[in-house]
Structure formats: structure tokens, C-alpha cells
N, C-alpha and C. Protein backbone atom coordinates (compact mmCIF):
# COMPACT_ATOMS: atom_id res chain seq x y z
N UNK A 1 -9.20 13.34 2.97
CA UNK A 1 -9.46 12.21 2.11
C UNK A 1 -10.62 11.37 2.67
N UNK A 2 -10.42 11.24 4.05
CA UNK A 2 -11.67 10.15 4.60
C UNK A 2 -11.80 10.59 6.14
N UNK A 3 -12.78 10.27 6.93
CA UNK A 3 -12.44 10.81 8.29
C UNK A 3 -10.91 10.07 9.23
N UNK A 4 -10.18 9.39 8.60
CA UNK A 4 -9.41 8.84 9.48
C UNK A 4 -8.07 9.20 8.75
N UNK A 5 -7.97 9.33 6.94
CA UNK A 5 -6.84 8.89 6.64
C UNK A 5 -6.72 10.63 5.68
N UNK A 6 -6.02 11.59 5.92
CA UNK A 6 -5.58 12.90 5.41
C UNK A 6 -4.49 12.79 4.56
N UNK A 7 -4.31 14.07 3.56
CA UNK A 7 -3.80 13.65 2.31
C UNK A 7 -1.90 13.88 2.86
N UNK A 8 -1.85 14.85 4.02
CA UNK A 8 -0.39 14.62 5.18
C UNK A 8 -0.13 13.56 5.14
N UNK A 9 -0.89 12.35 6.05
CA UNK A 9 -0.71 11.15 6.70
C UNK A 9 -0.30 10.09 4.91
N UNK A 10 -1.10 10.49 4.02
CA UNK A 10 -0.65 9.41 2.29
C UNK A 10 0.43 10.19 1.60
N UNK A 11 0.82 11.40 2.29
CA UNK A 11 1.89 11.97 1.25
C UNK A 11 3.22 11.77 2.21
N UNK A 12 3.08 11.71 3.23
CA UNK A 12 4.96 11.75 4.02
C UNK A 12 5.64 10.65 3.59
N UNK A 13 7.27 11.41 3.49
CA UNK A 13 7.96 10.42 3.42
C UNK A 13 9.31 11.21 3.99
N UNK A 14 10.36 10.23 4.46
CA UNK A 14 11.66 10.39 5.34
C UNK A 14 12.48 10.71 4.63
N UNK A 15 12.33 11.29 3.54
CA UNK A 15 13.73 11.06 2.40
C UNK A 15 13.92 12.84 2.32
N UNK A 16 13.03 13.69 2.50
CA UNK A 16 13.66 15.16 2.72
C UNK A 16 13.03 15.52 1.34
N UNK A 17 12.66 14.92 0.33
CA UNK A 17 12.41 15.29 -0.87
C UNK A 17 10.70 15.50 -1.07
N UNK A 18 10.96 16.64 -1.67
CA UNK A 18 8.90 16.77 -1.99
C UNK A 18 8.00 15.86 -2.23
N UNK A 19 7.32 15.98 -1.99
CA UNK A 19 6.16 14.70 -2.00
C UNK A 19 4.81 15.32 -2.24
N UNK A 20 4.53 16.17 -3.00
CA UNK A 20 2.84 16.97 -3.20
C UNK A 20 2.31 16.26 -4.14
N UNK A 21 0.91 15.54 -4.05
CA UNK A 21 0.35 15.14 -4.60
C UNK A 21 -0.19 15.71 -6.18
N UNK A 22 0.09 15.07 -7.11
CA UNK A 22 -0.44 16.04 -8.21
C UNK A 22 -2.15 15.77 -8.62
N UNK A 23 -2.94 16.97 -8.84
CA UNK A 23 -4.27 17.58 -9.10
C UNK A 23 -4.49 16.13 -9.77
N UNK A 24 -4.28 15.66 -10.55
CA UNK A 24 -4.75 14.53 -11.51
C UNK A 24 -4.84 13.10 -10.99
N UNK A 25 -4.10 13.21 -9.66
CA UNK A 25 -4.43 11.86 -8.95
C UNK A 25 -4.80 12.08 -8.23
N UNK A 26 -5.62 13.11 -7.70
CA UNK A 26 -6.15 12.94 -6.28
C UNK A 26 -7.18 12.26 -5.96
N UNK A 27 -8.14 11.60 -7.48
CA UNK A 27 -8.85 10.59 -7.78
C UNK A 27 -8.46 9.36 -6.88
N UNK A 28 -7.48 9.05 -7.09
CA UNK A 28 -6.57 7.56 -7.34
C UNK A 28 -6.37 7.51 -5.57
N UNK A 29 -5.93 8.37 -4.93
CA UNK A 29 -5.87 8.57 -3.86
C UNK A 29 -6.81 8.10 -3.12
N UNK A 30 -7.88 9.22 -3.21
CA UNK A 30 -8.92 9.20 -2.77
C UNK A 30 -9.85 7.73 -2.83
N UNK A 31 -9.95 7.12 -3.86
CA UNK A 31 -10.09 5.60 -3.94
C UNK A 31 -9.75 4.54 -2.99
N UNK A 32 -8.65 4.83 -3.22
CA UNK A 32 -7.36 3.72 -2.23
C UNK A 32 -7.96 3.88 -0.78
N UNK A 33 -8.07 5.34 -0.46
CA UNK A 33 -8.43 5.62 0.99
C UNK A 33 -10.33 5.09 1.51
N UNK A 34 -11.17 5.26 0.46
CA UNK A 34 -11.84 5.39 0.75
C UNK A 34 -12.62 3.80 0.58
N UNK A 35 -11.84 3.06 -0.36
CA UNK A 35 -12.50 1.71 -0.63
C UNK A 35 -11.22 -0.04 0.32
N UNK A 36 -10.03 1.09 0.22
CA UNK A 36 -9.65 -0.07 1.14
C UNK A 36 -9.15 0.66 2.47
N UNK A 37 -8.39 1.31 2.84
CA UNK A 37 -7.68 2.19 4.03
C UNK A 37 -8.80 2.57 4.89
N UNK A 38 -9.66 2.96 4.65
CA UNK A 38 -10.85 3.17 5.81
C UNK A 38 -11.80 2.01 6.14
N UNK A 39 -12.17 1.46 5.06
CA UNK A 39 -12.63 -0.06 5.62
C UNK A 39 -11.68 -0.47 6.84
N UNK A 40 -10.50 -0.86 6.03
CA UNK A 40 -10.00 -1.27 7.11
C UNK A 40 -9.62 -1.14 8.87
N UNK A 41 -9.42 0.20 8.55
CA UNK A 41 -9.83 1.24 9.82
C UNK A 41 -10.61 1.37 11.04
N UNK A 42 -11.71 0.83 9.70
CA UNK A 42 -13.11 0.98 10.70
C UNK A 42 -12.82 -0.44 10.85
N UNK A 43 -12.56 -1.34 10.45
CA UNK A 43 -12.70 -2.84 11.41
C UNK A 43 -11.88 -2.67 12.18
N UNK A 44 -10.76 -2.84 11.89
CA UNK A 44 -9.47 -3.14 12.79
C UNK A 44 -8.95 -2.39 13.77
N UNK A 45 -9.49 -0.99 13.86
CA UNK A 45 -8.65 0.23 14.39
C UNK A 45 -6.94 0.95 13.83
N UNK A 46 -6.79 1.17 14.63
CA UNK A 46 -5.00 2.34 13.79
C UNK A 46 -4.53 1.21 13.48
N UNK A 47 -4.28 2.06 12.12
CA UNK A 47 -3.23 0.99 10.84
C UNK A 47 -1.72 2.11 10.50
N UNK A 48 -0.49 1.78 10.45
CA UNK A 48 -0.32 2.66 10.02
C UNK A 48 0.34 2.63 8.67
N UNK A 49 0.04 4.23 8.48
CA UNK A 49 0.85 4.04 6.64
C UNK A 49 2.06 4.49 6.78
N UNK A 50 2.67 3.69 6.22
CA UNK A 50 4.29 3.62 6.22
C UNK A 50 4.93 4.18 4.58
N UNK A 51 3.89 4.15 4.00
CA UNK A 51 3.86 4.65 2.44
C UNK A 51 2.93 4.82 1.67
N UNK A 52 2.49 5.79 0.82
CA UNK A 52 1.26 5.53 -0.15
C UNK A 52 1.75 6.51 -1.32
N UNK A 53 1.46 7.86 -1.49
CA UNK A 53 1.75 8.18 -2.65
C UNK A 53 3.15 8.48 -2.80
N UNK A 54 3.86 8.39 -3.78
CA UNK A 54 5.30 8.70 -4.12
C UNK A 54 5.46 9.42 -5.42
N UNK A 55 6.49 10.29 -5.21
CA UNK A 55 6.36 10.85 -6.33
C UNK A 55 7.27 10.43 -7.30
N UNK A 56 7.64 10.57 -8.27
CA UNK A 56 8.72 9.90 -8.99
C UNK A 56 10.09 9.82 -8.29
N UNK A 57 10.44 11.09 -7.79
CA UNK A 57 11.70 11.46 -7.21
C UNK A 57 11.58 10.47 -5.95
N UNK A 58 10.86 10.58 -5.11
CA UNK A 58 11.02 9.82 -3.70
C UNK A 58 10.85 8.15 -3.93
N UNK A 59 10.08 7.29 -5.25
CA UNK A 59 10.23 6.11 -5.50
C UNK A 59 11.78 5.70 -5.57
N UNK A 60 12.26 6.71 -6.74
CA UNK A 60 13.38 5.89 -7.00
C UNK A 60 14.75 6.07 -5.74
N UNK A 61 14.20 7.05 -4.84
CA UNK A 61 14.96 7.55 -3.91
C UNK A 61 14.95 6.01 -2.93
N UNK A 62 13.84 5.74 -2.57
CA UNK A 62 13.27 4.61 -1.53
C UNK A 62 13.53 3.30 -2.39
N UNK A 63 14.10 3.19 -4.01
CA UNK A 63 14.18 1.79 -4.35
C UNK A 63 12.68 1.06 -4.78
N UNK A 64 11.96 1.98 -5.06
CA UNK A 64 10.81 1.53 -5.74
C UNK A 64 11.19 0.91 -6.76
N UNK A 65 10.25 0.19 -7.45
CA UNK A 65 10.20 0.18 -9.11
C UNK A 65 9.53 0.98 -9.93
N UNK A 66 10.08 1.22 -11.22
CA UNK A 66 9.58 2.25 -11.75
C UNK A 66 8.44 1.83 -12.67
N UNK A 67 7.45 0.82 -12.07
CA UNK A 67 6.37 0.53 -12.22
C UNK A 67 5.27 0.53 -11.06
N UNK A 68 5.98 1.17 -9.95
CA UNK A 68 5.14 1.17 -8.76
C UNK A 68 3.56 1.77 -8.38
N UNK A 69 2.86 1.23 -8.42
CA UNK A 69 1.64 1.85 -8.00
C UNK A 69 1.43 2.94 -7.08
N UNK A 70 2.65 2.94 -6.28
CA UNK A 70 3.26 4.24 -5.30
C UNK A 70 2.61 5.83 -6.23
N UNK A 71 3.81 5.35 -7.36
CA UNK A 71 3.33 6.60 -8.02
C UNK A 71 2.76 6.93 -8.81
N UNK A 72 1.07 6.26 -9.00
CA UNK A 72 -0.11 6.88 -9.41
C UNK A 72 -1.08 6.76 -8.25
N UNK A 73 -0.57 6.72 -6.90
CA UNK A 73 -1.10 7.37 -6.13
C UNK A 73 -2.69 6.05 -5.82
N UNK A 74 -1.67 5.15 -6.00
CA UNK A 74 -3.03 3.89 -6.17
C UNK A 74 -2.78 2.44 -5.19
N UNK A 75 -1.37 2.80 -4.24
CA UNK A 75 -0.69 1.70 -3.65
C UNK A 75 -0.74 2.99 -2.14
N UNK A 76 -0.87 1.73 -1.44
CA UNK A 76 -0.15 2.05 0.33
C UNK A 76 0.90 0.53 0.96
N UNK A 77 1.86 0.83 1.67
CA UNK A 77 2.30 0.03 2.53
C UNK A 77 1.66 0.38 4.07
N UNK A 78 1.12 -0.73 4.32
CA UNK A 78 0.89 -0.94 5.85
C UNK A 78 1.31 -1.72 6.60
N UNK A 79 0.95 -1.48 8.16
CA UNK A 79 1.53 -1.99 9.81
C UNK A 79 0.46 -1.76 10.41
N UNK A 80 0.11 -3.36 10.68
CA UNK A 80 -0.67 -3.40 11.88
C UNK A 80 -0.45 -3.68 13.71
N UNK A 81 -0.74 -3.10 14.31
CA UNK A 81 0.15 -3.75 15.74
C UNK A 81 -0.72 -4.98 15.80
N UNK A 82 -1.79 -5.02 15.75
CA UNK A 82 -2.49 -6.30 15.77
C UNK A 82 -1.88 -7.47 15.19
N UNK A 83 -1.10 -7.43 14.32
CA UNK A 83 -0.54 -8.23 13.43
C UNK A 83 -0.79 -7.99 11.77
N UNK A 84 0.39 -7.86 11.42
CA UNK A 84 0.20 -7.53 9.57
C UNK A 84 -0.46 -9.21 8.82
N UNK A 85 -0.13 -9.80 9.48
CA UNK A 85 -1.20 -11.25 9.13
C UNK A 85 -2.48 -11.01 9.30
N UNK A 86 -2.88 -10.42 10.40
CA UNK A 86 -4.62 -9.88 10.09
C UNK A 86 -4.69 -9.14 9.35
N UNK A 87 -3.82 -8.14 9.22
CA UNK A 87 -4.32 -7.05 8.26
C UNK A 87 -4.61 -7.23 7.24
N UNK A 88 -3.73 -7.97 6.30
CA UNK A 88 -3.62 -9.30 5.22
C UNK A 88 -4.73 -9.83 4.72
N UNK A 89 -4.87 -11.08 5.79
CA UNK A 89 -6.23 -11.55 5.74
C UNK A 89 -7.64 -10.89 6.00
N UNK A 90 -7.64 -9.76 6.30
CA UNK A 90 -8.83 -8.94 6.95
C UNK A 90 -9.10 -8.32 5.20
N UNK A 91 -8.02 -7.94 4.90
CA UNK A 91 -7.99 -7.06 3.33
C UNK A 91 -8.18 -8.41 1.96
N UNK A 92 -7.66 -8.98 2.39
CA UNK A 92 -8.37 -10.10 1.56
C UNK A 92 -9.67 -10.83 1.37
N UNK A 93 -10.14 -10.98 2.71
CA UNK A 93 -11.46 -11.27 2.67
C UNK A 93 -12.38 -10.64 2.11
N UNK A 94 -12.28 -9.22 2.52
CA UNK A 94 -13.35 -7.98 2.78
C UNK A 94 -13.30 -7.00 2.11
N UNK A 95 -12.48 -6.72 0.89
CA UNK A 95 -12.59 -5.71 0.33
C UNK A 95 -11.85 -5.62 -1.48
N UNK A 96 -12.53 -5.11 -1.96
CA UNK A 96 -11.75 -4.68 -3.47
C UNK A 96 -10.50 -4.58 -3.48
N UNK A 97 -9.77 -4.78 -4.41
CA UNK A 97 -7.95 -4.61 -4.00
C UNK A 97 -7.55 -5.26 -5.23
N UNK A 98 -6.71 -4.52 -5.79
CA UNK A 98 -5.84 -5.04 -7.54
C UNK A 98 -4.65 -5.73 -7.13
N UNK A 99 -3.87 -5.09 -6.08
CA UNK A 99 -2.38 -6.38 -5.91
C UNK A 99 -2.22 -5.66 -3.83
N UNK A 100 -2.51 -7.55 -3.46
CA UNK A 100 -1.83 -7.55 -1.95
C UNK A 100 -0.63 -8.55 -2.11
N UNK A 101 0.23 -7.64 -1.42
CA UNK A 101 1.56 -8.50 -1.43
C UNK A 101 1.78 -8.24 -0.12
N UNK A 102 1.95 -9.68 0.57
CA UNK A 102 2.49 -10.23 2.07
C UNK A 102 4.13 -9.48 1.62
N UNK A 103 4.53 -8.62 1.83
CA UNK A 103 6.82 -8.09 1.79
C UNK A 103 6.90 -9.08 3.05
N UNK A 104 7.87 -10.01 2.07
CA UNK A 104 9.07 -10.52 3.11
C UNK A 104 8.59 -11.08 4.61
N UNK A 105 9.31 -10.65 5.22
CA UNK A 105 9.02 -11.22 6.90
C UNK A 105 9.13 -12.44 6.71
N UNK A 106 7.92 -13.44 7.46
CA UNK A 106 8.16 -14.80 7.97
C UNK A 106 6.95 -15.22 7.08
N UNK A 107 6.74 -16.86 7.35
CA UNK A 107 5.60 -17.74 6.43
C UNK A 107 4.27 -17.44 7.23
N UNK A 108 4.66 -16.98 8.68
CA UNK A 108 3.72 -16.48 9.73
C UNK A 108 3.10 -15.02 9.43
N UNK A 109 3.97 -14.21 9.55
CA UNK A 109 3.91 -12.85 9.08
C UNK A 109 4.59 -12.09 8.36
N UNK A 110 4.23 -11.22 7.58
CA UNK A 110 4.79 -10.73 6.67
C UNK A 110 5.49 -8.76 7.39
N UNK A 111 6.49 -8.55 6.69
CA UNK A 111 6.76 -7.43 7.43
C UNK A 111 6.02 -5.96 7.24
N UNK A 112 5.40 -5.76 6.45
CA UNK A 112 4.42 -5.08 6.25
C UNK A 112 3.33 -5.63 5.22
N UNK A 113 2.11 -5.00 4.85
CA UNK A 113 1.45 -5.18 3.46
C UNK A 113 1.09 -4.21 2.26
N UNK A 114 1.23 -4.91 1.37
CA UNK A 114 1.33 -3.70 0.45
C UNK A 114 0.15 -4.03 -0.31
N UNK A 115 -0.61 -2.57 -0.46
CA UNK A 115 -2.51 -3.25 -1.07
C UNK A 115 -2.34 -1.56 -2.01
N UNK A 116 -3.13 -2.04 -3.48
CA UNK A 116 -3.55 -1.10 -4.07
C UNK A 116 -4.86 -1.21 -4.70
N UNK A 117 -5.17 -0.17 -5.10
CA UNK A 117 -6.79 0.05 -5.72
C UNK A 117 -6.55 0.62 -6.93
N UNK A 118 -7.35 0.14 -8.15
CA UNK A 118 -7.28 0.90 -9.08
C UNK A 118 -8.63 0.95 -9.43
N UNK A 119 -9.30 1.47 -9.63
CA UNK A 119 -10.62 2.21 -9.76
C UNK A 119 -11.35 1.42 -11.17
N UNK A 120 -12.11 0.07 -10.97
CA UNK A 120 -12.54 -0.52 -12.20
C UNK A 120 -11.53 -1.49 -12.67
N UNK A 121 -10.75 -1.51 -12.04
CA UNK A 121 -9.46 -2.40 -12.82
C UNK A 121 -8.94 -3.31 -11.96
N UNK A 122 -9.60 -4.18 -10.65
CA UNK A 122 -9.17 -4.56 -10.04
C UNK A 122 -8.71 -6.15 -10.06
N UNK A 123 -7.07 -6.29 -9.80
CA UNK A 123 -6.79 -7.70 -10.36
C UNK A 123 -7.27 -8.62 -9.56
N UNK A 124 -7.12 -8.23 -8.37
CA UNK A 124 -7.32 -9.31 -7.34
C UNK A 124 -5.90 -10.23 -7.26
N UNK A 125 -5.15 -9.64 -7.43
CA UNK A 125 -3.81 -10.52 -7.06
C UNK A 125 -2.95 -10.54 -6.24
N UNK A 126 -2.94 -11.75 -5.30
CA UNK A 126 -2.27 -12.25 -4.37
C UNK A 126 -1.03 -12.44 -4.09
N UNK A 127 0.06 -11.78 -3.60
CA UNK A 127 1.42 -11.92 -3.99
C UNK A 127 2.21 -12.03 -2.61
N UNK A 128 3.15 -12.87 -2.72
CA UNK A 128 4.07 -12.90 -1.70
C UNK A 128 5.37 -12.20 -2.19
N UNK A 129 6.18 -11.69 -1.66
CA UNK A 129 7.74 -10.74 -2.15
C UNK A 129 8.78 -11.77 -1.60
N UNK A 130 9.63 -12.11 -2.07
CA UNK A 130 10.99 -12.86 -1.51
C UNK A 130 12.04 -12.27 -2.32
N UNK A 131 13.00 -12.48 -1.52
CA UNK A 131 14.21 -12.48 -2.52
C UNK A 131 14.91 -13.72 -2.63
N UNK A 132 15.21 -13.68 -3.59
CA UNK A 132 15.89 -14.67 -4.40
C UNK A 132 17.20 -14.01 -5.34
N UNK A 133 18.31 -14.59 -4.82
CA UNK A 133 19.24 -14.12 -5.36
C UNK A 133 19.92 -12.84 -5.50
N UNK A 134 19.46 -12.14 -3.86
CA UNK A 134 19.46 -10.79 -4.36
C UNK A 134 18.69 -10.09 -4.80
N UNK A 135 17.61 -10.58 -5.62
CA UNK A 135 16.67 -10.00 -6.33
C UNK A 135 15.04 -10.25 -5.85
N UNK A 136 14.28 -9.01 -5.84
CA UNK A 136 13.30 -9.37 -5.18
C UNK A 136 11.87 -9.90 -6.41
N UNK A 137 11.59 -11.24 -5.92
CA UNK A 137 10.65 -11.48 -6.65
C UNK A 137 9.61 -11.91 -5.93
N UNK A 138 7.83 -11.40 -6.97
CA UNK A 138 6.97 -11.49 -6.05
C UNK A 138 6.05 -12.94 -6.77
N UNK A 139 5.69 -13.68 -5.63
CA UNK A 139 5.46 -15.14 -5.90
C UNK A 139 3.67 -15.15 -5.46
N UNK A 140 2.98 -16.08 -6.91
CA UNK A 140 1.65 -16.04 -6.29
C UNK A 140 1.40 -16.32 -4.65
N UNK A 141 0.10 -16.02 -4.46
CA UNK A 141 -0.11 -17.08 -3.43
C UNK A 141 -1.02 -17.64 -3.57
């Protein structure tokens, strides 16, 4: 996909269930990796992906929504050791991106970040995740 980020490293997942990228998104992929995931890369050093493409079966397996950007292959979750607050702010400053959402954690840091690309369509929207009531809702920022 890019010199740092392989289509292995955007397709694993822990759940035992297939995960092969389908021919028609490898567009969407390839985007994600190449306009935000390697930028970032190259500033910051090792990021890691904790999630990116999903396939239908492994979203709803992991508690996705079945609106997830996971699965058009257009979303990653990341971890920075540096801190997911830089990563955050580093991806906000510096690069194209349709929805960053700070998940959860603290007002300090968030427990991972979740950034997608959609190719021409980019919202630029800022989101924090909480739950509330049980239910997870994602709040401007």
C-alpha cells in the first residue's frame, strides 16, 4: 500500500474471522494509507493500527456500526506511544481527513484515534466518543 503501511498490517483482526480486502476497495484503502497513515508516519514515527479495514462479518463481530467507515475500507483506529493526543493533533493540523474522533479515554487523552479518508468527500469533522447512558455518542469538538 505505501512503504510503511501493507495491506497484512490494514487487514488483521483478532476475531478468527476472514478479513480479505475486496478488489473494489482497494482504492479506498490505498487513500487512507497514502494521504493520512503515511504522512503521519513519516512525521511521527511507528503508529500502530489497531484497525482499518473490516469486513462486514468482523464489524459486527467487534461491535461496529453498521455505518462504519471500517467497512469501505476508508477508516483506521490508531495508537501512538508518543501519545494519541499528538497523534490527534498532529492529524488535525496536517492533513485531509473526513471524521477524527478522540474514543473515550480522558479530556487529556483519548484512548485511541479514529481518522478516515474519503477520496473528494472530505468532512473535516471533529468528534469526541462518550458514552452516555450506556450508549455511545459522538460529540463535536
Amino acid at each position: 500500500m505505501t512503504k510503511n503501511f501493507s495491506l497484512a498490517e490494514l487487514t488483521k483482526t483478532s476475531t478468527g474471522l476472514p478479513n480479505a480486502l475486496p478488489k473494489h476497495l482497494e482504492g479506498n484503502l490505498c487513500a487512507l494509507a497514502e494521504n493520512v497513515l503515511q504522512p503521519a508516519r513519516d512525521a511521527l514515527g511507528a503508529i500502530e493500527v489497531t484497525s482499518a479495514y473490516r469486513s462486514p462479518e468482523v464489524n459486527k463481530k467487534v461491535g461496529g456500526a453498521k455505518t462504519s467507515q471500517h467497512v469501505q475500507a476508508q477508516a483506521a483506529d490508531l495508537k501512538f506511544h508518543g501519545g494519541n493526543d499528538v497523534l490527534f493533533k498532529w492529524i488535525s493540523r496536517n492533513v485531509e481527513y473526513d471524521q477524527l474522533i478522540w474514543e473515550f479515554g480522558t479530556d487529556v487523552e483519548p484512548a485511541w484515534v479514529h481518522v478516515s479518508y474519503s477520496e473528494g468527500k472530505n468532512r473535516k469533522q471533529k468528534l469526541k466518543a462518550v458514552k452516555l447512558n450506556g450508549k455511545t455518542k459522538y460529540l463535536p469538538l
